[in-house]
C-alpha atoms as a PDB file:
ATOM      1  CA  UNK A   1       0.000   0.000   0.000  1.00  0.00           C
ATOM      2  CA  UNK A   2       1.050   3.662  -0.624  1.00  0.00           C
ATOM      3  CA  UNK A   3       1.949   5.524   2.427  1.00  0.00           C
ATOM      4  CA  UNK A   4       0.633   8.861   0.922  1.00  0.00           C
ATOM      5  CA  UNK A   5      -2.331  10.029   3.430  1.00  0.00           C
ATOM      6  CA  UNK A   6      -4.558  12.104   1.677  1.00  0.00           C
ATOM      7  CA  UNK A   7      -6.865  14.289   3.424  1.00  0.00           C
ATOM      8  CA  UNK A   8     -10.253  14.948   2.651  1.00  0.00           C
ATOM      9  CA  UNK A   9     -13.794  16.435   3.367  1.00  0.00           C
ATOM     10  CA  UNK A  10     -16.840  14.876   3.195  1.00  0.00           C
ATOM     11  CA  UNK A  11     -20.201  16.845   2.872  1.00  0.00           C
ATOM     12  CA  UNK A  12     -23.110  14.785   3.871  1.00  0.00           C
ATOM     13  CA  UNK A  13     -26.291  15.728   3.923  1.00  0.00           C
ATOM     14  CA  UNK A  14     -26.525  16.322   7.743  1.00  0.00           C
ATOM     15  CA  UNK A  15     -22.955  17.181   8.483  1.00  0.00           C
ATOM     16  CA  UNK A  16     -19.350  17.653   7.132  1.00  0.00           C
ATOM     17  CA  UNK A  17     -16.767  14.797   8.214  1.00  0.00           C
ATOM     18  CA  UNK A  18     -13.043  14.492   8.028  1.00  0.00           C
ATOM     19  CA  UNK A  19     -11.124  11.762   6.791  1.00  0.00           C
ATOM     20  CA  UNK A  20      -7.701  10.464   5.703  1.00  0.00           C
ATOM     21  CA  UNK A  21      -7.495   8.358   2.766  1.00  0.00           C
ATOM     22  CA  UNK A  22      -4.740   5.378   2.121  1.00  0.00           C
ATOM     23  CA  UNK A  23      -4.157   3.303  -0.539  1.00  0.00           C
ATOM     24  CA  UNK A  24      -5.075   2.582  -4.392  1.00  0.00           C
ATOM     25  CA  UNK A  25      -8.167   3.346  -5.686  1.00  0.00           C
ATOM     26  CA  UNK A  26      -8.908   0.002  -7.070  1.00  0.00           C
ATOM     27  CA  UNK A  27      -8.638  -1.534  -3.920  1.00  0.00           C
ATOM     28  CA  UNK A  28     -10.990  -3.396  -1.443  1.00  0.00           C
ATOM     29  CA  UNK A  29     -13.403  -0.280  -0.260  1.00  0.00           C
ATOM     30  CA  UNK A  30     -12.947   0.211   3.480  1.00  0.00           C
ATOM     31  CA  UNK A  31     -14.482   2.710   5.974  1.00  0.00           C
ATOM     32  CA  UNK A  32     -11.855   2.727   9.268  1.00  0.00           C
ATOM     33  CA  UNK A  33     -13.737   3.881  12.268  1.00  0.00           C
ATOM     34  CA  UNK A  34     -12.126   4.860  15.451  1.00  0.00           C
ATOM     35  CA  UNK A  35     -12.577   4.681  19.196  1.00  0.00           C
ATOM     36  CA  UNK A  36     -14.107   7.533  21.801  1.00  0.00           C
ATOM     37  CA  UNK A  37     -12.374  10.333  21.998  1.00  0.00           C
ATOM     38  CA  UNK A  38      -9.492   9.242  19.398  1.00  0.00           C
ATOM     39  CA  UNK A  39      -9.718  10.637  15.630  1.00  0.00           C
ATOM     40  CA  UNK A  40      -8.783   9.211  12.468  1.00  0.00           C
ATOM     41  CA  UNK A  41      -4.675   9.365  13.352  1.00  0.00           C
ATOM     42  CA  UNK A  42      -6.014   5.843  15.342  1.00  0.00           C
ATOM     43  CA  UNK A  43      -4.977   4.164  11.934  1.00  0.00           C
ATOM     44  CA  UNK A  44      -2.035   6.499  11.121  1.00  0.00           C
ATOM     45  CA  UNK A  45       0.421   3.060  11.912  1.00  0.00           C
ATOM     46  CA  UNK A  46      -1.840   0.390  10.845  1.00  0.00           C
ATOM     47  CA  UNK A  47      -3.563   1.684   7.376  1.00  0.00           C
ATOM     48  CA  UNK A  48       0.159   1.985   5.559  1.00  0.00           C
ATOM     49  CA  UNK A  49       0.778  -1.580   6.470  1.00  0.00           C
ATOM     50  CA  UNK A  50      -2.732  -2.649   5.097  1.00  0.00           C
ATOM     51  CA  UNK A  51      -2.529  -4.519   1.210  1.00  0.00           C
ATOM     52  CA  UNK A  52      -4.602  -3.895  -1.292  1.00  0.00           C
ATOM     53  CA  UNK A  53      -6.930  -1.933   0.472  1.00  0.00           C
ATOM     54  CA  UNK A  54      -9.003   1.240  -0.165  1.00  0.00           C
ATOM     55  CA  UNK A  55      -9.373   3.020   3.472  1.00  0.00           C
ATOM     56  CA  UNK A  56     -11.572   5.647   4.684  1.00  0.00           C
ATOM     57  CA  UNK A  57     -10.115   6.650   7.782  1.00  0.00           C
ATOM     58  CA  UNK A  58     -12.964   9.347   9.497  1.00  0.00           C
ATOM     59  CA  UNK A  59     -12.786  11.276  12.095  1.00  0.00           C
ATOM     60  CA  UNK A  60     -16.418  10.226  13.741  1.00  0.00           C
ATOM     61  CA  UNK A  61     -18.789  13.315  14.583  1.00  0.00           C
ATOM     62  CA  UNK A  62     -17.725  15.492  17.501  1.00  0.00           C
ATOM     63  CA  UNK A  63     -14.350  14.302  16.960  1.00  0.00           C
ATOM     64  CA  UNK A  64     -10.889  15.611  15.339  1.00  0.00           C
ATOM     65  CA  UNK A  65     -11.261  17.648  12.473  1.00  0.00           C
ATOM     66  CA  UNK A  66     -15.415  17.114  11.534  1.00  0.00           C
ATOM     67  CA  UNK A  67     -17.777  19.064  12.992  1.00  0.00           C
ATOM     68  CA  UNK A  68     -20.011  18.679  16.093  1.00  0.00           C
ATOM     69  CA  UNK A  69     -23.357  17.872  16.018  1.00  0.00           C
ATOM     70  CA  UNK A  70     -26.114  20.944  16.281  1.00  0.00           C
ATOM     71  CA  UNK A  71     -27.282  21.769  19.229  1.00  0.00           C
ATOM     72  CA  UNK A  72     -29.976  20.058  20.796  1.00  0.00           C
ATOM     73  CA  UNK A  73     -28.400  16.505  19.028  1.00  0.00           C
ATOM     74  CA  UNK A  74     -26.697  13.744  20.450  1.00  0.00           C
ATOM     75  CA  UNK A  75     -23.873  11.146  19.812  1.00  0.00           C
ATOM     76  CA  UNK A  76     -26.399   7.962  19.914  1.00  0.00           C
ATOM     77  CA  UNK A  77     -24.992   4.889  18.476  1.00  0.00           C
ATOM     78  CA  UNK A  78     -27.158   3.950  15.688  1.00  0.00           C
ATOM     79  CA  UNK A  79     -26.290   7.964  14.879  1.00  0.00           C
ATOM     80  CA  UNK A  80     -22.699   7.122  14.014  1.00  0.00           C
ATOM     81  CA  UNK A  81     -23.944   3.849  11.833  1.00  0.00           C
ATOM     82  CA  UNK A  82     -26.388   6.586   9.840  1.00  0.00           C
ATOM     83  CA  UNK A  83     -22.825   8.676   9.492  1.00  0.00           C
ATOM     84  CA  UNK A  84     -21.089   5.623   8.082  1.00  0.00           C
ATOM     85  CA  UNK A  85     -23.891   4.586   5.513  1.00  0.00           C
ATOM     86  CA  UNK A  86     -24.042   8.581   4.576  1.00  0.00           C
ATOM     87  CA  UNK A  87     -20.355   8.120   3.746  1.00  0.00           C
ATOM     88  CA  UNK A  88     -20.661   5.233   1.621  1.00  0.00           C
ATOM     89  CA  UNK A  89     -23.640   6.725  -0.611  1.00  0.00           C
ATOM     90  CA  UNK A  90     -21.585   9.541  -1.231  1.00  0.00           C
ATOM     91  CA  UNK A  91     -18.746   7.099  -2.277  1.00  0.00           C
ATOM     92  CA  UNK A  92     -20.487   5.321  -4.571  1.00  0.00           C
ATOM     93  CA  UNK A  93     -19.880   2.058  -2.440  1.00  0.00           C
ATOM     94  CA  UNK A  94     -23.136  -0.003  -2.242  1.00  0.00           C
ATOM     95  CA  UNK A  95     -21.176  -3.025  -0.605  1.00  0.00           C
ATOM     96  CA  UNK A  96     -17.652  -1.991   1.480  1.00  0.00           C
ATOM     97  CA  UNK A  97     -15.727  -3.565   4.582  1.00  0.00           C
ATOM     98  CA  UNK A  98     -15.887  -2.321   8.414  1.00  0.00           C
ATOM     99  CA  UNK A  99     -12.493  -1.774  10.374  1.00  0.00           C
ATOM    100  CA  UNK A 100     -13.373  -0.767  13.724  1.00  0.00           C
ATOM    101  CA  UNK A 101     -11.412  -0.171  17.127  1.00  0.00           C
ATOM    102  CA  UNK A 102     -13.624   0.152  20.351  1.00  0.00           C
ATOM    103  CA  UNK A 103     -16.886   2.300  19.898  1.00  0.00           C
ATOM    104  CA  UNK A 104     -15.658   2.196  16.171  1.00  0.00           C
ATOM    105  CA  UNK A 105     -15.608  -1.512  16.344  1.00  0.00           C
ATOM    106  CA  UNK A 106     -19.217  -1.619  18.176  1.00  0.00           C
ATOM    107  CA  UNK A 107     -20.264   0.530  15.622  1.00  0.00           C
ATOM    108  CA  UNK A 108     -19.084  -1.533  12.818  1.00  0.00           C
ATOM    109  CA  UNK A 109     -20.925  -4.183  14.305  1.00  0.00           C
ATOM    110  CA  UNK A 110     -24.282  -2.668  14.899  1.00  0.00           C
ATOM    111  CA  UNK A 111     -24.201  -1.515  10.413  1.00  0.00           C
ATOM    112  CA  UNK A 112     -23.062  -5.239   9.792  1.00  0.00           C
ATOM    113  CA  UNK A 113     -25.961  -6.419  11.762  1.00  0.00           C
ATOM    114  CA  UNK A 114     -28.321  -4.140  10.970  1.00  0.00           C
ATOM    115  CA  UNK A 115     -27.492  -4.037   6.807  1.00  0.00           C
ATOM    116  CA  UNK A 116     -25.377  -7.279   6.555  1.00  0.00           C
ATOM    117  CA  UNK A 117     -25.859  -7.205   2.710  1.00  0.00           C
ATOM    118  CA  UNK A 118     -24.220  -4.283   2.528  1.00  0.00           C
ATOM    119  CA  UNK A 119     -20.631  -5.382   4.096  1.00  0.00           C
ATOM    120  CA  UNK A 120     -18.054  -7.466   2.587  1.00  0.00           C
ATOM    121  CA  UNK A 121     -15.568  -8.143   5.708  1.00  0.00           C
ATOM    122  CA  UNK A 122     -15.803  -7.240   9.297  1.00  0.00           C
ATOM    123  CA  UNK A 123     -12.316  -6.309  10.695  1.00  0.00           C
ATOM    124  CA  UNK A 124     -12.522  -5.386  14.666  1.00  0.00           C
ATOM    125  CA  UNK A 125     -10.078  -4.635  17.335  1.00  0.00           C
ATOM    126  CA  UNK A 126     -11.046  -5.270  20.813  1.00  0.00           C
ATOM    127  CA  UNK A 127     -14.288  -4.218  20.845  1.00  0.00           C
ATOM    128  CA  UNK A 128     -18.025  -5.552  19.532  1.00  0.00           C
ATOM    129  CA  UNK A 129     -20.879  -4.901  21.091  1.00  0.00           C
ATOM    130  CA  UNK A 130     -22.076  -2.104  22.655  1.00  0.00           C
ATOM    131  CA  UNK A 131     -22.140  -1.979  26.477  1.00  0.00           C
ATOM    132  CA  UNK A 132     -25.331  -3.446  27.492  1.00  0.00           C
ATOM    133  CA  UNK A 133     -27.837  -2.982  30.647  1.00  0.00           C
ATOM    134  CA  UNK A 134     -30.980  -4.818  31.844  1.00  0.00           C
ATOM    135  CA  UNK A 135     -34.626  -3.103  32.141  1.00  0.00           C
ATOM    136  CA  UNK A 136     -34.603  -2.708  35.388  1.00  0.00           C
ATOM    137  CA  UNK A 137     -32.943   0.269  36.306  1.00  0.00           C
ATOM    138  CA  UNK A 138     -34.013   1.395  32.405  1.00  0.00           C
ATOM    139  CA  UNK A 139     -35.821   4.769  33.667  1.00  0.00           C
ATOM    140  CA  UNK A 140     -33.037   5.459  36.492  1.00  0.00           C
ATOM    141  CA  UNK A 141     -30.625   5.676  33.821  1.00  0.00           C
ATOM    142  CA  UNK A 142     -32.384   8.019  31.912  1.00  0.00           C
ATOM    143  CA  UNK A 143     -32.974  10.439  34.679  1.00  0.00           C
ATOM    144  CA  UNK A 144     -29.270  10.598  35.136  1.00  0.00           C
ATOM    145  CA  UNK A 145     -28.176  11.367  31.529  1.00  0.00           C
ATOM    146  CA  UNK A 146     -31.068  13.873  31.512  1.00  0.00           C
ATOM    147  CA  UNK A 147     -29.649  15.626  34.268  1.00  0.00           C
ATOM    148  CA  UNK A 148     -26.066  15.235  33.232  1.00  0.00           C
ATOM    149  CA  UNK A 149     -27.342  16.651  29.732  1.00  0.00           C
ATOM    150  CA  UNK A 150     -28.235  19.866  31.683  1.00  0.00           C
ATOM    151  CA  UNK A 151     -25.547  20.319  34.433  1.00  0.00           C
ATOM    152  CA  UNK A 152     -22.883  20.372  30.900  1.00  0.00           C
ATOM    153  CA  UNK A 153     -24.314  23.025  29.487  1.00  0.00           C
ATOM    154  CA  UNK A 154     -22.220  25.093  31.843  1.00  0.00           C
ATOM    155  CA  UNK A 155     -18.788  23.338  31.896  1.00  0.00           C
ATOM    156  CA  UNK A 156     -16.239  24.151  30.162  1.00  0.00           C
ATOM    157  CA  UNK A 157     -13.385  22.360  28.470  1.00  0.00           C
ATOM    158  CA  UNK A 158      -9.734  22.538  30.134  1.00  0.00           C
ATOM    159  CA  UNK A 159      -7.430  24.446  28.984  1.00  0.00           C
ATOM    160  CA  UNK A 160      -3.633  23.310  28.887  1.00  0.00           C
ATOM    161  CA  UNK A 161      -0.912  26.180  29.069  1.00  0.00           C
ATOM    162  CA  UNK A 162       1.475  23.537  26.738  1.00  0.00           C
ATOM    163  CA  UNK A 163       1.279  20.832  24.019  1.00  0.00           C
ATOM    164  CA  UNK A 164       3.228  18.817  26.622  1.00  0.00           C
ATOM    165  CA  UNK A 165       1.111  18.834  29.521  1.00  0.00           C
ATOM    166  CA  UNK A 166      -2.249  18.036  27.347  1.00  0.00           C
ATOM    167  CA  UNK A 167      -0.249  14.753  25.749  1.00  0.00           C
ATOM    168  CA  UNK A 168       0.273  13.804  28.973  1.00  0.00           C
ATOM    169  CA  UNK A 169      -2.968  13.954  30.145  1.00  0.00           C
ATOM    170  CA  UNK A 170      -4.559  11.788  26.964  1.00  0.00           C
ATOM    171  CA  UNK A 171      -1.531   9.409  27.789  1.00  0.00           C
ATOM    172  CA  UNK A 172      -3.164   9.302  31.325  1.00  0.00           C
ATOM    173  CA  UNK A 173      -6.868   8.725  30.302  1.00  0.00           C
ATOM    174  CA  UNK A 174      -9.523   6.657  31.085  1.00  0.00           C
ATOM    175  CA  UNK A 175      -7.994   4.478  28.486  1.00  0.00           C
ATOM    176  CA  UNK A 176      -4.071   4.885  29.101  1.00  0.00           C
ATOM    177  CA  UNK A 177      -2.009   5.033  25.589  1.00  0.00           C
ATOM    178  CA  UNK A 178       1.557   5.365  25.054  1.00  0.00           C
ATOM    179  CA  UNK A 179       3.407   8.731  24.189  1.00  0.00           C
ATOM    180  CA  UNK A 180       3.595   8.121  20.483  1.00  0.00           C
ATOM    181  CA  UNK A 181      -0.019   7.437  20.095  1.00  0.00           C
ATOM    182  CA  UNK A 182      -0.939  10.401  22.513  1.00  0.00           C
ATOM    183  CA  UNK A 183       1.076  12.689  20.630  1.00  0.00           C
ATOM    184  CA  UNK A 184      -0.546  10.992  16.714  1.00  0.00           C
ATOM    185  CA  UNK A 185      -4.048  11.624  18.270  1.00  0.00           C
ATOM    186  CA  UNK A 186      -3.013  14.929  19.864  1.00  0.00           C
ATOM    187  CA  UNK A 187      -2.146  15.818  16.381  1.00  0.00           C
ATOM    188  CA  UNK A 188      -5.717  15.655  15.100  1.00  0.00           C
ATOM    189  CA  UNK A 189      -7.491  16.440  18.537  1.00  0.00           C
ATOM    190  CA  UNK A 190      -5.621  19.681  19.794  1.00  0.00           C
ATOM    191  CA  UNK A 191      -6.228  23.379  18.872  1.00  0.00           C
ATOM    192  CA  UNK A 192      -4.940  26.395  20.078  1.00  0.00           C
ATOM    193  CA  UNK A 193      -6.755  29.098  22.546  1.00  0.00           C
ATOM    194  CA  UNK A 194      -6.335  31.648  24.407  1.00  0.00           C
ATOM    195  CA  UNK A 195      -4.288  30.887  27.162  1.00  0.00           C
ATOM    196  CA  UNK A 196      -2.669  27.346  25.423  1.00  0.00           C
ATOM    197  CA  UNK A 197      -4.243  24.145  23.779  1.00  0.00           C
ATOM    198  CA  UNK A 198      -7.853  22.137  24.340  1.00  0.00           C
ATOM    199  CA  UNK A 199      -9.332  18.900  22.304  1.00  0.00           C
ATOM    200  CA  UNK A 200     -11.703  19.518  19.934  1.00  0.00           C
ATOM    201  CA  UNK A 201     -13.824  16.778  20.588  1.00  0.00           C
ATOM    202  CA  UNK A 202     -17.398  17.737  21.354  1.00  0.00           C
ATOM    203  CA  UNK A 203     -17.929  18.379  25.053  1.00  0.00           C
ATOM    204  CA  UNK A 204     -21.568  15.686  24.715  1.00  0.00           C
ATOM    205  CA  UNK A 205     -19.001  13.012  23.997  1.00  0.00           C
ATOM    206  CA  UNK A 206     -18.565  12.661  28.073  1.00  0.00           C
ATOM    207  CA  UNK A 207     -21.979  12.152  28.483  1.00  0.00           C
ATOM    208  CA  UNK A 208     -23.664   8.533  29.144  1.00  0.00           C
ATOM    209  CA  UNK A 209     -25.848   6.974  27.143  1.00  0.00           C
ATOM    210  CA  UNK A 210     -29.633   7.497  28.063  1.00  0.00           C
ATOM    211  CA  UNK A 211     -30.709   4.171  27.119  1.00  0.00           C
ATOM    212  CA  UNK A 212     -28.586   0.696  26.917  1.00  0.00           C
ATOM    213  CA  UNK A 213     -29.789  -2.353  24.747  1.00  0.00           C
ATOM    214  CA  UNK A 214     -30.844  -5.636  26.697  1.00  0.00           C
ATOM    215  CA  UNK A 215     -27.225  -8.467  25.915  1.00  0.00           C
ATOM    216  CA  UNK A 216     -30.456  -9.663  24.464  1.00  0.00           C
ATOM    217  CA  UNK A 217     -30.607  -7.241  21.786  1.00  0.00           C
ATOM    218  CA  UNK A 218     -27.013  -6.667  21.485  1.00  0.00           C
ATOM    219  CA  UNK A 219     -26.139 -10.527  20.334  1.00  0.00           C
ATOM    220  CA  UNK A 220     -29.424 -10.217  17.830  1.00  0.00           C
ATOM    221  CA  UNK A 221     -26.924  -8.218  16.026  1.00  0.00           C
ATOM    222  CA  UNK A 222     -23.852 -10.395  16.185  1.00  0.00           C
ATOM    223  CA  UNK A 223     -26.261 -13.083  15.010  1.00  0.00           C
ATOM    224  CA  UNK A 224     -27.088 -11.087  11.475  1.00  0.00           C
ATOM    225  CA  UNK A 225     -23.502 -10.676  10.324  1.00  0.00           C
ATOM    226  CA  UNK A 226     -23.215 -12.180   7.140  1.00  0.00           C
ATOM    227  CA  UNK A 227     -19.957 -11.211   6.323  1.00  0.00           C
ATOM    228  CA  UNK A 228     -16.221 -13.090   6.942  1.00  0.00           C
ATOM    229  CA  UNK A 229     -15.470 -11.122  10.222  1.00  0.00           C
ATOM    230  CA  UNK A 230     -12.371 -11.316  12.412  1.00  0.00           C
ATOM    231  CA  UNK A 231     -11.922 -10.016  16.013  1.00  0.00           C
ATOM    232  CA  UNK A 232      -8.549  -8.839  17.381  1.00  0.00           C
ATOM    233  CA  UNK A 233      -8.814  -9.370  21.213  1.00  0.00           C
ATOM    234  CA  UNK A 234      -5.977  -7.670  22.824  1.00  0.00           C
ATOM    235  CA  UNK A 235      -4.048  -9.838  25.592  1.00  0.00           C
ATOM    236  CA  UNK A 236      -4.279  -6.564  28.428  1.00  0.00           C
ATOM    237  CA  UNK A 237      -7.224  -4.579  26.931  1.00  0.00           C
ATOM    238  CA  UNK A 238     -10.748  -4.453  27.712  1.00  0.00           C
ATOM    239  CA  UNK A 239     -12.460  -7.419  25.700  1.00  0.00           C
ATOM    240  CA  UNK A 240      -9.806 -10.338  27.404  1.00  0.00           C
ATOM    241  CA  UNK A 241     -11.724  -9.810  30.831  1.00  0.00           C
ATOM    242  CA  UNK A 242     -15.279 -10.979  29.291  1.00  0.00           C
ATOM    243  CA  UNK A 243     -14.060 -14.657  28.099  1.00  0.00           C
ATOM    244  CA  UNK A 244     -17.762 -15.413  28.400  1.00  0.00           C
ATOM    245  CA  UNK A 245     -18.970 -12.857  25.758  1.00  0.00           C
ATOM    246  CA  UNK A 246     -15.706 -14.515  23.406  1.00  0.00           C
ATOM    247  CA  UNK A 247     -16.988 -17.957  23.875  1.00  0.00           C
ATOM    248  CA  UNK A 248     -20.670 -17.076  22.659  1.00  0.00           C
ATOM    249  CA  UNK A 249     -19.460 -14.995  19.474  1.00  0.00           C
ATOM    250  CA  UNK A 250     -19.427 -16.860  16.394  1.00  0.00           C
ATOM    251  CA  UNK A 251     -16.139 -14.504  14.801  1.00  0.00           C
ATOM    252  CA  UNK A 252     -13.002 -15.676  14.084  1.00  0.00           C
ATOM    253  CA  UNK A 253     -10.913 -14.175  16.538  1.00  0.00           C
ATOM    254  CA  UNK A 254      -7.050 -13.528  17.328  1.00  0.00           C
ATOM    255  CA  UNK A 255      -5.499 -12.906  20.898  1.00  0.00           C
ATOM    256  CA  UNK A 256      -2.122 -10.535  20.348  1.00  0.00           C
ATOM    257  CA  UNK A 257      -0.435  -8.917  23.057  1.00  0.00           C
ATOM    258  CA  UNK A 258      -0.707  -5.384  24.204  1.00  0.00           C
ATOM    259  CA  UNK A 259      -3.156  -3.113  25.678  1.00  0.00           C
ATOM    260  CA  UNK A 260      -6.600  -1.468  24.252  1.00  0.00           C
ATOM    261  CA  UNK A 261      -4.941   0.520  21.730  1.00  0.00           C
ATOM    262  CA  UNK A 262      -2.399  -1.922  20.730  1.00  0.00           C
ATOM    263  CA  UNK A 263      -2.949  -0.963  16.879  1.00  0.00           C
ATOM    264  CA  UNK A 264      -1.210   2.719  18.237  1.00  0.00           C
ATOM    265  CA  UNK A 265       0.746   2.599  20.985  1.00  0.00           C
ATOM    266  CA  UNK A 266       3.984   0.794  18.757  1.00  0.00           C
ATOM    267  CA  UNK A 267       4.776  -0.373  15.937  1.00  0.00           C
ATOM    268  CA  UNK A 268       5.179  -3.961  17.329  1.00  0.00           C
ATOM    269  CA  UNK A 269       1.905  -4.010  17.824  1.00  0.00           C
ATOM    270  CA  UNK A 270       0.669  -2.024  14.398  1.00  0.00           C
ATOM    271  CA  UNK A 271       2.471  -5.304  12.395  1.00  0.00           C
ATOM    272  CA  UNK A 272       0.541  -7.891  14.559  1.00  0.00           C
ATOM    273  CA  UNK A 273      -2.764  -6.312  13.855  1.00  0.00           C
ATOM    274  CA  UNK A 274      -1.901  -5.644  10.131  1.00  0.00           C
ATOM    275  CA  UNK A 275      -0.139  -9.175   9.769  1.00  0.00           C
ATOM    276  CA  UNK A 276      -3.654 -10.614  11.449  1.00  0.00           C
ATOM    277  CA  UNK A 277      -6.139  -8.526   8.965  1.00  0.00           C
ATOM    278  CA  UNK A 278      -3.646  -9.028   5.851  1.00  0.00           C
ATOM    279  CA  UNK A 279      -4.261 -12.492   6.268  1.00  0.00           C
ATOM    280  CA  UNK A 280      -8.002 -12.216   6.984  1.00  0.00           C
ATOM    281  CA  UNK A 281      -8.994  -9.580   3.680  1.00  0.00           C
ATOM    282  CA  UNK A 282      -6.400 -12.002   1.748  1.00  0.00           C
ATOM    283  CA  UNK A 283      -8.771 -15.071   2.101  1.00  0.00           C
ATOM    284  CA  UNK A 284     -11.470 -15.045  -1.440  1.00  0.00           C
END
């Protein structure tokens, strides 16, 4: 594959994403889809070690370089999937591949499920299916997010005098991530302000979602993929603790060490993950 990264701009009908764009043009059509709070540069080590392949590399709503969502909107899950489909009508692709890592991953899913005719392969790294919650506490939980909705409308994002000190707080995240990949998503997800540097990611990204789908609901999904699919479970990330959820997935799936981001934080772990899916899109 060509290690030119082209950037581009994609006008949808509801809202204008951003995207990098590897490879030839003749090859497999892929839409790359990255985690919370990441941006496209999620792929910036994997893609260029990808064969053959024709990759659409977005940054998701809210996140690095595309725009927020209006007011009043949210970041709902089956929102992102409408994003993705937008993309591919634009692109002319009436059948393309999934790569997804995390929520990008979950959202792969959820399209595959949902429009299995319209995806070829299902590549996913350490994630699947969205997080899931029974009915009980169903109205609780929206209460909560209601009220969380409101109390954000008066915070305000942190502001970091240096470049330095906001890398080292993404490399200290929820999610920890080494300093290379900080500083590849930092170069997407920082802008400047008065007084130093804050992410660009939509402040509503924070918030919880309102309503959870039954495991009940979440597997009818897995159970309409049509498509060859392959899951990379990383060896210390978040999908290796749920061994249950593994065993009742019927996905090809390879264990490879590392931690969540494992496709980012080295390039050890970029070539397992592209030596993995070079394999997988290689098979007819």
């Amino acid at each position: 594959m060509s290690r030119v990264v082209e950037e581009v701009r994609l006008s949808l009908p509801h809202i204008e994403l951003a995207a990098h764009l590897f490879g030839p043009e003749d090859g497999l059509p892929v839409i790359a889809l990255h985690g919370w709070l990441d941006n496209a540069n999620s792929f910036a080590r994997l893609a260029p070690k990808l064969d053959g392949l024709r990759i659409v590399a977005l940054d998701m709503a809210g996140h690095g370089h595309s725009d927020h969502r209006p007011a009043g909107a949210g970041y709902a899950l089956w929102d992102y999937v409408y994003d993705v489909l937008q993309v591919a009508e634009q692109l002319g692709w009436k059948r393309f591949a999934l790569m997804g890592h995390s929520l990008g991953a979950i959202v792969s899913l959820v399209l595959a499920g949902a429009l299995p005719e319209r995806v070829s392969h299902l590549a996913l790294i350490d994630g699947v299916i969205p997080p899931t919650a029974g009915t009980e506490n169903a109205a609780e939980r929206l209460g909560m997010a209601l009220q969380a909705q409101l109390a954000l409308q008066d915070k305000r994002k942190r502001v970091y005098a240096t470049l330095e000190q906001a890398i080292e707080a993404r490399m200290k995240g929820l999610v920890a991530v080494s300093r290379e990949a900080a500083e590849l998503l930092a170069q997407r997800g920082l802008m400047p302000v008065p007084g130093g540097y804050t992410w660009r990611s939509d402040n509503r990204l924070t918030l919880a979602s309102p309503l959870r789908l039954t495991e009940e609901q979440a597997m009818a999904f897995v159970q309409r993929v049509s498509c060859p699919t392959r899951l990379v479970v990383a060896a210390d990330g978040m999908l290796a603790k749920h061994g249950q959820l593994l065993e009742r997935l019927p996905f090809a799936r390879e264990q490879l060490p590392g931690g969540h981001h494992l496709h980012l934080n080295d390039e050890a772990g970029a070539i397992f993950v592209a030596d993995c899916f070079n394999r997988f899109f290689a098979v007819p």
